[in-house]
C-alpha atoms as a PDB file:
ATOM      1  CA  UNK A   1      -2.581   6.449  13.483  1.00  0.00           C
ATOM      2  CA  UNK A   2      -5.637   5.179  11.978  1.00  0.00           C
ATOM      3  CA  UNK A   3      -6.356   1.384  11.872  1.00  0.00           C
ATOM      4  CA  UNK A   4      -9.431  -0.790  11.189  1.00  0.00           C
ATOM      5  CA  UNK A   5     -11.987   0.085  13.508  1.00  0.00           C
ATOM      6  CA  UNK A   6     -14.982  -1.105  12.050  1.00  0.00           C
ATOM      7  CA  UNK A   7     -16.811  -4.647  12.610  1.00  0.00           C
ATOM      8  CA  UNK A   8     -14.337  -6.085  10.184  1.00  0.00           C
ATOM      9  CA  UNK A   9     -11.196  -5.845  15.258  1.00  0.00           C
ATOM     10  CA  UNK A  10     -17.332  -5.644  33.821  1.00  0.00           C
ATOM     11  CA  UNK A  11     -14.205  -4.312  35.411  1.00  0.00           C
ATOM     12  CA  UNK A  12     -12.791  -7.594  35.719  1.00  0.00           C
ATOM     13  CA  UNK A  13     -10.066  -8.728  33.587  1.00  0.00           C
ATOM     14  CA  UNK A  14     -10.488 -11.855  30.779  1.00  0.00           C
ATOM     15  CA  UNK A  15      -9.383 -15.045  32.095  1.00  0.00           C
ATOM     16  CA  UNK A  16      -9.751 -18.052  30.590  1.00  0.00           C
ATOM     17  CA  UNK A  17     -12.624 -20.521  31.488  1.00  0.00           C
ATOM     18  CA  UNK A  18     -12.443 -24.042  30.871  1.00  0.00           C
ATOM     19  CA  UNK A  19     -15.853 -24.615  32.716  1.00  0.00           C
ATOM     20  CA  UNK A  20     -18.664 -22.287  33.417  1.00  0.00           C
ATOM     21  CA  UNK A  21     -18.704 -20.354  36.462  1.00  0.00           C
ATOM     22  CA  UNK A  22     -21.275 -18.871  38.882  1.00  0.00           C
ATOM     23  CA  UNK A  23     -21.028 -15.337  36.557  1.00  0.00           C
ATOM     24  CA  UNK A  24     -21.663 -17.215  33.381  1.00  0.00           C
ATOM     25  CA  UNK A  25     -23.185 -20.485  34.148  1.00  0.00           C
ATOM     26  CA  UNK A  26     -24.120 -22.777  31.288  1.00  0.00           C
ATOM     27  CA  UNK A  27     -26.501 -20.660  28.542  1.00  0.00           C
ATOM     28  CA  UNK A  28     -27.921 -20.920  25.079  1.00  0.00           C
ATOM     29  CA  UNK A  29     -25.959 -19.857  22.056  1.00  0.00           C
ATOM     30  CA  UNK A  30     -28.519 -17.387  21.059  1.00  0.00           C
ATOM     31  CA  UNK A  31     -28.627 -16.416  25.094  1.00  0.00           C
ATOM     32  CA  UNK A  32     -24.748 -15.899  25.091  1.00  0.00           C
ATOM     33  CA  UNK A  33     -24.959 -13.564  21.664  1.00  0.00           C
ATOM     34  CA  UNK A  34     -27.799 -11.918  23.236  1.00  0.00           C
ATOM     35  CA  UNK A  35     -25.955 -10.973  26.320  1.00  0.00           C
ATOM     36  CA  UNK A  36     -23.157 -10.088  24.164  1.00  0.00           C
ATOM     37  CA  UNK A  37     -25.071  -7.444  22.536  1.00  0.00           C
ATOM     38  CA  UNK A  38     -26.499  -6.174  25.662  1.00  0.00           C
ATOM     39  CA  UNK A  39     -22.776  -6.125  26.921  1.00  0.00           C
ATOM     40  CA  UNK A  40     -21.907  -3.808  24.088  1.00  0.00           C
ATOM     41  CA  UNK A  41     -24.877  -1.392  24.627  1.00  0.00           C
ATOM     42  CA  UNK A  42     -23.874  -1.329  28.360  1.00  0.00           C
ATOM     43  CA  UNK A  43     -19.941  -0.840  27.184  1.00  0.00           C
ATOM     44  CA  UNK A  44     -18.889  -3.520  29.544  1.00  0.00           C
ATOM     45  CA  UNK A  45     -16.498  -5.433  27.329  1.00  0.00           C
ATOM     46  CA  UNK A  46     -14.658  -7.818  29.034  1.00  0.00           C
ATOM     47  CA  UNK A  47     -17.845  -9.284  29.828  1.00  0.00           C
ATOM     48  CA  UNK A  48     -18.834  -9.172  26.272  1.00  0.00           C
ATOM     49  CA  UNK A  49     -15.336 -10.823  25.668  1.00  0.00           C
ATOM     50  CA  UNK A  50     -16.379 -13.575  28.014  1.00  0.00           C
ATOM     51  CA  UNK A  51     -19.689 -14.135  26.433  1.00  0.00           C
ATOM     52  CA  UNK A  52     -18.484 -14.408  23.147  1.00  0.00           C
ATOM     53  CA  UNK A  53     -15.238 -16.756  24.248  1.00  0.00           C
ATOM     54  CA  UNK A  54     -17.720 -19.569  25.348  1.00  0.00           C
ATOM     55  CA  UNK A  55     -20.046 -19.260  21.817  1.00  0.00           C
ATOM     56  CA  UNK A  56     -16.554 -19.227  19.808  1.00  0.00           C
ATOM     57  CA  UNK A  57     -15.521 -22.179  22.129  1.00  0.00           C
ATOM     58  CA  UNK A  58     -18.699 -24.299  21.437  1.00  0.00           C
ATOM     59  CA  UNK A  59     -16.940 -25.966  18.258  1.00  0.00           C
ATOM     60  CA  UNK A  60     -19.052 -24.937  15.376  1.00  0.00           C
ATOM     61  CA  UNK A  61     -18.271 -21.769  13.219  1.00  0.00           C
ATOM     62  CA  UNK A  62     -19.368 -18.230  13.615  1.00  0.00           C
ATOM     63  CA  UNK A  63     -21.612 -16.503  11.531  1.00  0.00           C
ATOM     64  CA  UNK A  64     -21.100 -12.704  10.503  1.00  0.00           C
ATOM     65  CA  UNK A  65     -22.988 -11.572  13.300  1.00  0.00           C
ATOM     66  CA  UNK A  66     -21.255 -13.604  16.009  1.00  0.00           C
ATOM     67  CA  UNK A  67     -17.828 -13.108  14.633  1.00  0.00           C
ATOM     68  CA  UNK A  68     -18.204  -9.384  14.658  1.00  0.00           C
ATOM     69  CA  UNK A  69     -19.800  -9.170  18.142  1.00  0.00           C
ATOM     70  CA  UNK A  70     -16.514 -11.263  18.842  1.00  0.00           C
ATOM     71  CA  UNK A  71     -13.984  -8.723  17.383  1.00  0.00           C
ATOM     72  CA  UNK A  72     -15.694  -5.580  18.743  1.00  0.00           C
ATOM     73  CA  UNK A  73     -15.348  -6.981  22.724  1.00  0.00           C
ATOM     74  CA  UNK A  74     -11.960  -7.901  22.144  1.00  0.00           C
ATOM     75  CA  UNK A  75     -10.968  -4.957  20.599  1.00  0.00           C
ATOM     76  CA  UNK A  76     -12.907  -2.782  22.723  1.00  0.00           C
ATOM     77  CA  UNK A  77     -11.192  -4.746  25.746  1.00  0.00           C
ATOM     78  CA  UNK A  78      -7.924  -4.192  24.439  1.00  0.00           C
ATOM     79  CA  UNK A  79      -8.347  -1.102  23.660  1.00  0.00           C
ATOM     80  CA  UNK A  80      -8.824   1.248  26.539  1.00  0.00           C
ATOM     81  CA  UNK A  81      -5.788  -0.434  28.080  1.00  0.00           C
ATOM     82  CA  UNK A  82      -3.570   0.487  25.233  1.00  0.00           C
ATOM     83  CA  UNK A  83      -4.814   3.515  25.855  1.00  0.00           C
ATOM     84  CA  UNK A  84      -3.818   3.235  29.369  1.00  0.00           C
ATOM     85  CA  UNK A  85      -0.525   1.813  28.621  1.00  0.00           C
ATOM     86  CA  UNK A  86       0.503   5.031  26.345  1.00  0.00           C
ATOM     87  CA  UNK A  87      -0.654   7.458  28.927  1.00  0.00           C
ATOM     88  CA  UNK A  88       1.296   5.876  32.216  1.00  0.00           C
ATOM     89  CA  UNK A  89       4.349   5.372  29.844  1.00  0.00           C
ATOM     90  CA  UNK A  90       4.566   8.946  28.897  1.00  0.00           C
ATOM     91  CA  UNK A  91       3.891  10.102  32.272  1.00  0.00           C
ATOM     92  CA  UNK A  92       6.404   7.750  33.415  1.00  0.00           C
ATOM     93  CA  UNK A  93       8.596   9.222  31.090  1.00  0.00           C
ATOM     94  CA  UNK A  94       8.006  12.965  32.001  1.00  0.00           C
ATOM     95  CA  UNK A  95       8.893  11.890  35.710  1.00  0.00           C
ATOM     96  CA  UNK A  96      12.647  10.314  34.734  1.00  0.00           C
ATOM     97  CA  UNK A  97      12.988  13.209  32.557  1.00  0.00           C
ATOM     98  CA  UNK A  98      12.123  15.482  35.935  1.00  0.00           C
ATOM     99  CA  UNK A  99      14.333  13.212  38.395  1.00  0.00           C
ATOM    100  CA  UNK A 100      11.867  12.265  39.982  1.00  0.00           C
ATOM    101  CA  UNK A 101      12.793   8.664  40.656  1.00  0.00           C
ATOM    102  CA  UNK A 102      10.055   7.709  43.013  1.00  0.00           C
ATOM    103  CA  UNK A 103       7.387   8.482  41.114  1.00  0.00           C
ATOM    104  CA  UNK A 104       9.061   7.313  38.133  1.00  0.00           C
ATOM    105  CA  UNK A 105       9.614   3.678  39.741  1.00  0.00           C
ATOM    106  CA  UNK A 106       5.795   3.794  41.051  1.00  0.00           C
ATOM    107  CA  UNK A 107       4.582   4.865  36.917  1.00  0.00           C
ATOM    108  CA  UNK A 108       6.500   1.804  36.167  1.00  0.00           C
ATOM    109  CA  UNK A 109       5.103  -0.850  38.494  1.00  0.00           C
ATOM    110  CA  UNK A 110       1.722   0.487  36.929  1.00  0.00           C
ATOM    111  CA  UNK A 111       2.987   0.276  33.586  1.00  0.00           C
ATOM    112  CA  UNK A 112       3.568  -3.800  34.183  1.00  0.00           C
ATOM    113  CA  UNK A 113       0.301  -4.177  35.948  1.00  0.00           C
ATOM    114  CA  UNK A 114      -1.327  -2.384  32.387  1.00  0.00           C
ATOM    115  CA  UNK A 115       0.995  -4.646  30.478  1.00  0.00           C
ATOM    116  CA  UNK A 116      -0.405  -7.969  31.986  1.00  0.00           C
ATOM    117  CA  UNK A 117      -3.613  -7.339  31.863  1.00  0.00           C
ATOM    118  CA  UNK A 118      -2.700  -6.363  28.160  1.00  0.00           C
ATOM    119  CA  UNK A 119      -1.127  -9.881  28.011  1.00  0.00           C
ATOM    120  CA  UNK A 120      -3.769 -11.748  29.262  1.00  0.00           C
ATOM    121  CA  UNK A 121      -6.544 -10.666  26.980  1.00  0.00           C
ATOM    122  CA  UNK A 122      -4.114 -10.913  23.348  1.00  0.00           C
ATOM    123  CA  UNK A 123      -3.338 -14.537  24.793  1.00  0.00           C
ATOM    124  CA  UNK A 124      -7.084 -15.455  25.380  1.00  0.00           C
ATOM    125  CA  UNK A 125      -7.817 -14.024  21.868  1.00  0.00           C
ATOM    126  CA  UNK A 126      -4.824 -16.157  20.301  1.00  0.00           C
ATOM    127  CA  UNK A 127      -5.696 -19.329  21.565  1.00  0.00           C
ATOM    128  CA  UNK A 128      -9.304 -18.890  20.384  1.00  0.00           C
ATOM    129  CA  UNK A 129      -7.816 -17.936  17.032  1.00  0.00           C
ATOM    130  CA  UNK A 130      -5.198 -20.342  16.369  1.00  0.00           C
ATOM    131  CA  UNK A 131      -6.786 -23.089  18.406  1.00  0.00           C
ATOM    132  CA  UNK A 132     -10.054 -23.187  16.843  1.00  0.00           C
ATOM    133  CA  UNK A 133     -11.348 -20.424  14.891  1.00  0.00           C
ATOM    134  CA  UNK A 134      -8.373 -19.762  12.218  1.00  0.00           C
ATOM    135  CA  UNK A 135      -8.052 -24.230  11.734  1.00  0.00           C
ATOM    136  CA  UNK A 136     -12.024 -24.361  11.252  1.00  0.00           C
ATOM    137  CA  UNK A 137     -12.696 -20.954   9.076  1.00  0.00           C
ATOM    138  CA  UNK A 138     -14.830 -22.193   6.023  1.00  0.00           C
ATOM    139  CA  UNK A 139     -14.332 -19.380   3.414  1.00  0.00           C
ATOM    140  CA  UNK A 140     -11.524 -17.191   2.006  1.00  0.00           C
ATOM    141  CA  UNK A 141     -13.480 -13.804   4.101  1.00  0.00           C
ATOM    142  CA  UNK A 142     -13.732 -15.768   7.377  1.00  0.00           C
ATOM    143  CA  UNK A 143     -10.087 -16.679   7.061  1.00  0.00           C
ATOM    144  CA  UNK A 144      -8.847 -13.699   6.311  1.00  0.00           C
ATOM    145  CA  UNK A 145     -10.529 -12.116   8.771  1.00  0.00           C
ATOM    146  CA  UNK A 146      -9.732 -14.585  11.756  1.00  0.00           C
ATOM    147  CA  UNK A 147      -5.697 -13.920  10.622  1.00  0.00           C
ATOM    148  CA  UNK A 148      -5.723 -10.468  10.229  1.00  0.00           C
ATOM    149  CA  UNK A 149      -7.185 -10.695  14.001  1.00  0.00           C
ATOM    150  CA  UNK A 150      -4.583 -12.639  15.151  1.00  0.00           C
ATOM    151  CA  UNK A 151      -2.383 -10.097  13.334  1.00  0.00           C
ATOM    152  CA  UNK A 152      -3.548  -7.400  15.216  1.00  0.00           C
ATOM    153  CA  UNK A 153      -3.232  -8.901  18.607  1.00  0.00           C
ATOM    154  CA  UNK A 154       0.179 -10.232  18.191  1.00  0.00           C
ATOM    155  CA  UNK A 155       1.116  -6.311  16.972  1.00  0.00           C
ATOM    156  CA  UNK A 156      -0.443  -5.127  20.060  1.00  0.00           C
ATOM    157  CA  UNK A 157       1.192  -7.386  22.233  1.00  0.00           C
ATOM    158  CA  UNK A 158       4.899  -6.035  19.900  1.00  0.00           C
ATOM    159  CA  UNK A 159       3.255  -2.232  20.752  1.00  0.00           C
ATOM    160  CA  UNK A 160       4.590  -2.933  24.805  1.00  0.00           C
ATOM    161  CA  UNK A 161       7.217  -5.681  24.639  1.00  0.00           C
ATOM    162  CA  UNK A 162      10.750  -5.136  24.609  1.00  0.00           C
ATOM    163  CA  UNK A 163      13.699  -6.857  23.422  1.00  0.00           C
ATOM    164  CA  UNK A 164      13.470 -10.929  22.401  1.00  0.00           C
ATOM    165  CA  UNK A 165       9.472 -10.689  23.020  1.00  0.00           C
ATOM    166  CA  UNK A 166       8.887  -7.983  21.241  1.00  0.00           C
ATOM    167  CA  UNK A 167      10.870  -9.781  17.815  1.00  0.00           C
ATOM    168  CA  UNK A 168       8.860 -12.228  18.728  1.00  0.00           C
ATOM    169  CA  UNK A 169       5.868 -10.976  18.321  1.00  0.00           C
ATOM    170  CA  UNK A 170       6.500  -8.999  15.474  1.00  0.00           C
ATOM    171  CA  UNK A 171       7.646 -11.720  13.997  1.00  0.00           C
ATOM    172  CA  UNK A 172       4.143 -13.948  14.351  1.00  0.00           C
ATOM    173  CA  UNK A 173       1.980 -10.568  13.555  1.00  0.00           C
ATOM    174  CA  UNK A 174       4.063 -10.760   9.965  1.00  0.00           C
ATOM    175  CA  UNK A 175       3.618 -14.010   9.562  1.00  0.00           C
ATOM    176  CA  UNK A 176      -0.467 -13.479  10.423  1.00  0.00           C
ATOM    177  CA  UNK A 177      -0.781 -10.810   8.162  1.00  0.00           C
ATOM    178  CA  UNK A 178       0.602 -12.505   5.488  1.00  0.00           C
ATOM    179  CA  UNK A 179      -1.244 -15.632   5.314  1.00  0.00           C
ATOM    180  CA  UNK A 180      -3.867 -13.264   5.507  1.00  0.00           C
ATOM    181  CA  UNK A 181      -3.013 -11.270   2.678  1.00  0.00           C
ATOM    182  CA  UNK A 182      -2.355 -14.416   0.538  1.00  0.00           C
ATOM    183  CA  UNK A 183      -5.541 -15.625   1.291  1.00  0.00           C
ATOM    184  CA  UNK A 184      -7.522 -12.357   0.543  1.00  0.00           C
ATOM    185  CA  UNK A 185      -5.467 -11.607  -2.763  1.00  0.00           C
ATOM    186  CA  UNK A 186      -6.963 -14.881  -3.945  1.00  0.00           C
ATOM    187  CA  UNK A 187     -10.490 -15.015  -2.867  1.00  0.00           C
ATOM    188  CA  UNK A 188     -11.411 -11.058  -2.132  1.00  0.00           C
ATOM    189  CA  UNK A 189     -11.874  -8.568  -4.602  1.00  0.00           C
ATOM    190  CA  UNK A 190      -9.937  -5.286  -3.683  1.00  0.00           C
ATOM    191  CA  UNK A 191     -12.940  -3.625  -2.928  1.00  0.00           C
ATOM    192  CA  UNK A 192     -13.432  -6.035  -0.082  1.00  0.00           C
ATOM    193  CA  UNK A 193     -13.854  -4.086   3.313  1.00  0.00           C
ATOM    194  CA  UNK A 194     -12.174  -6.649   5.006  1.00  0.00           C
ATOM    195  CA  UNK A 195      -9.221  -6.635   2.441  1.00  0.00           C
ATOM    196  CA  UNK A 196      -9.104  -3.290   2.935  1.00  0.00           C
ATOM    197  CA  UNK A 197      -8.475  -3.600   6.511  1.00  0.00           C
ATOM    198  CA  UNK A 198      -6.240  -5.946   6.286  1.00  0.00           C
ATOM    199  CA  UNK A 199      -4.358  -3.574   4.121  1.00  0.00           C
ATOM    200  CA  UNK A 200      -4.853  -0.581   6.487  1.00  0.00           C
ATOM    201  CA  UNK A 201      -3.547  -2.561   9.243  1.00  0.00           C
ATOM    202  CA  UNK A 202      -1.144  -4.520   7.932  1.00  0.00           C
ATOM    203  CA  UNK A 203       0.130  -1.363   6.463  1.00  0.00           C
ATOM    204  CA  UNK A 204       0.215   0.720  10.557  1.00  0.00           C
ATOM    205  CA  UNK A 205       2.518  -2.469  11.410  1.00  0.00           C
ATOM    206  CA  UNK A 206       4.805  -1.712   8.778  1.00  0.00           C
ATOM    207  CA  UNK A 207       5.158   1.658   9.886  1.00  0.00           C
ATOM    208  CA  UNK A 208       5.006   1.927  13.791  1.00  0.00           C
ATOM    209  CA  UNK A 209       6.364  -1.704  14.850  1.00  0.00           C
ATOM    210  CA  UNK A 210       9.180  -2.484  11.525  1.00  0.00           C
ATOM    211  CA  UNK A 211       9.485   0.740  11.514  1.00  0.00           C
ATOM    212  CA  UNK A 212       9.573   0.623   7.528  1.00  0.00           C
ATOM    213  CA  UNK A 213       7.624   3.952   6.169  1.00  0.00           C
ATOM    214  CA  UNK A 214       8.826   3.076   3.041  1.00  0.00           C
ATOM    215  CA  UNK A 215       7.172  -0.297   2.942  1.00  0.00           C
ATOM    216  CA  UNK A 216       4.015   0.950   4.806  1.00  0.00           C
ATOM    217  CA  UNK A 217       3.228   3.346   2.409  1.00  0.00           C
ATOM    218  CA  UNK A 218       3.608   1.395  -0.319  1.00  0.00           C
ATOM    219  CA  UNK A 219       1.275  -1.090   0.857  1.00  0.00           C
ATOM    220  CA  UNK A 220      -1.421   1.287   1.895  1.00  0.00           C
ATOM    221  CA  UNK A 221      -0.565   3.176  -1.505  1.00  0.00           C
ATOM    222  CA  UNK A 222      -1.234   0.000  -3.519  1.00  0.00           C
ATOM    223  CA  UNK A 223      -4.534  -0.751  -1.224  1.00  0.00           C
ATOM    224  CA  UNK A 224      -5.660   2.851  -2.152  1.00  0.00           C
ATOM    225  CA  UNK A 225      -4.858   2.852  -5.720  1.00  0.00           C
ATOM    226  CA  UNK A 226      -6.410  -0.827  -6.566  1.00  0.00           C
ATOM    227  CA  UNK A 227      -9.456   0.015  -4.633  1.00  0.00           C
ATOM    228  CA  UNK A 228     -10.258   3.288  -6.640  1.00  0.00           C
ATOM    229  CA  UNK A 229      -9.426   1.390 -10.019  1.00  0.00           C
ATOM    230  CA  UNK A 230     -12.743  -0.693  -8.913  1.00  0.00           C
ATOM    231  CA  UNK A 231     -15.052   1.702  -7.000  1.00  0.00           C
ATOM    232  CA  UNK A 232     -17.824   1.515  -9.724  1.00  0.00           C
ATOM    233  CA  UNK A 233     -18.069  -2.137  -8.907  1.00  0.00           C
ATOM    234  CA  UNK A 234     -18.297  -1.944  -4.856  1.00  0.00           C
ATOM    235  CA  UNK A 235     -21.664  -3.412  -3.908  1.00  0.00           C
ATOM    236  CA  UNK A 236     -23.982  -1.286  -2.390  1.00  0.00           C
ATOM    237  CA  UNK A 237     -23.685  -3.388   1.226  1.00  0.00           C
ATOM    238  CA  UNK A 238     -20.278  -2.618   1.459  1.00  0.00           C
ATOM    239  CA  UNK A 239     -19.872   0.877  -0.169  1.00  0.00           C
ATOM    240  CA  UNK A 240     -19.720   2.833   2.554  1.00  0.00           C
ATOM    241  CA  UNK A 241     -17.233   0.428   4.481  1.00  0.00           C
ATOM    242  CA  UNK A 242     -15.237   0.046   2.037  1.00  0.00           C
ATOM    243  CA  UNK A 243     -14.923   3.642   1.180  1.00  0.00           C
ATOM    244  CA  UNK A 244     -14.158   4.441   5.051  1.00  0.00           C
ATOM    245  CA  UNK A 245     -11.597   2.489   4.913  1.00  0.00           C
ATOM    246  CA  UNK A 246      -9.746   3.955   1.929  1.00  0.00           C
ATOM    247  CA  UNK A 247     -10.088   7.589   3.390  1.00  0.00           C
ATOM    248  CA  UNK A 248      -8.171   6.241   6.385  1.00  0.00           C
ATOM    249  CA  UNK A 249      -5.503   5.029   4.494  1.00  0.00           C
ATOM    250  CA  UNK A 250      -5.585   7.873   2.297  1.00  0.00           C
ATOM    251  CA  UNK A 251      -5.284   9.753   5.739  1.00  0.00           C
ATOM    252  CA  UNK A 252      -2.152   7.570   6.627  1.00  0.00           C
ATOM    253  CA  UNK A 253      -0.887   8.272   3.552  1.00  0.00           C
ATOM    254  CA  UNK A 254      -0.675  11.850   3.648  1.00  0.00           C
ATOM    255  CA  UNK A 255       0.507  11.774   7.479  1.00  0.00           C
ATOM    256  CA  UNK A 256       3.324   9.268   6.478  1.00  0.00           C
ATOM    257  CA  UNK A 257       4.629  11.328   3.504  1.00  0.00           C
ATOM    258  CA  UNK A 258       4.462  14.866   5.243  1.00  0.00           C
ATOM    259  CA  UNK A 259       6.462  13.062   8.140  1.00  0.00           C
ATOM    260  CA  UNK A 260       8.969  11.791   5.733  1.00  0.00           C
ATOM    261  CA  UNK A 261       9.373  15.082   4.059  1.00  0.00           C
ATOM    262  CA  UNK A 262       9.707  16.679   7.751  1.00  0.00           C
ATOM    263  CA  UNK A 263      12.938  14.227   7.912  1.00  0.00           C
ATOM    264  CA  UNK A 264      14.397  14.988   5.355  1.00  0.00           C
END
């Protein structure tokens, strides 16, 4: 399914740092970004993660730049393991479904490792979000966009939980979201790119962790509608953002209701 991807969300794995170590000893701001970007080019990003953890730790608030360099190594980070987590669990899968046990108990130990790794980067993330970033936001689109992260990473973490966690987290990506959509209904216009994902995403949690089609398309629906209703008045900046987005909930759209009429 297609959620935000845009700016808007080393081999090691993120762990938390209270003090620097010998791999990233005490730098500049402007040396951390830098190395950040050269991270990204390099398509290491958990060490772009890392680099961007100690600029959002240094107390004062991102700009633009910073806070998308920030979004793109966590996603990115996240990312290929949920990728990895989706192709050991169907494998794991395909070996119960054969019998074979062995292999099937050996897919699952790798499954967990996945998982925890998974776990440990959403929880470095959340802190940074909801200990720092989210309290200090200045303006309606950094706040919006700080929730809707921490939105996204508590749905990921819902994507591999089970039982009690899983509610759980479900439970705080709603709760993200929504602060997040009561912020950006108020201070973004719905031409907003970063309304827009919010929408987008907001609306893929609906649909693949409440398992509410009904309610997902509605939302993206409304997103899709509103958005059109105002195209003329898009600035040129954001056009083509803005307009990506709405073809990928457009493309939701059309997946969700040919699904639903598959069901029926």
């Amino acid at each position: 399914l297609n959620e935000s991807r845009s700016h808007f969300g080393s081999s090691s794995v993120v762990r938390p740092r209270n003090r620097p170590s010998p791999l990233f000893p005490a730098m500049s701001r402007e040396k951390n970004v830098y190395l950040a970007k050269l991270s990204e080019q390099a398509e290491r990003y958990d060490e772009m993660a890392n680099y961007m953890k100690v600029v959002a730790e240094a107390g004062s608030e991102l700009g633009v730049e910073e806070r998308n360099l920030l979004s793109v190594a966590y996603k990115n980070a996240v990312g290929s393991r949920r990728a990895s987590w989706r192709i050991v669990s169907s494998v794991e899968q395909k070996e119960q479904s054969k019998g074979n046990a062995d292999n099937a108990a050996t897919a699952s130990e790798y499954r967990t490792k996945v998982e925890g790794e998974l776990n440990e980067i959403c929880g470095t993330i959340l802190k940074l979000l909801e200990g720092g970033l989210i309290p200090a936001a200045g303006g309606g689109e950094s706040k919006v966009f700080y929730c809707k992260m921490a939105g996204d990473y508590y749905r990921y973490i819902a994507e591999f939980s089970q039982g009690g966690d899983k509610d759980k987290a479900a439970e705080s990506a709603k709760k993200c979201y929504d602060d997040a959509m009561a912020v950006a209904s108020a201070d973004l216009p719905v031409t907003h790119p970063i309304r827009l994902g919010l929408a987008l995403n907001f609306s893929v949690f609906h649909y693949e962790v409440l398992n509410n089609p009904e309610e997902a398309c509605k939302m993206a629906r409304q997103a899709f509608e509103d958005a059109i209703a105002e195209l003329d008045n898009v600035s040129e900046e954001s056009y083509k953002d803005s307009t990506l987005i709405m073809q990928l909930l457009r493309d939701n759209l059309t997946l969700w209701t040919s699904e639903g009429e598959g069901e029926q």
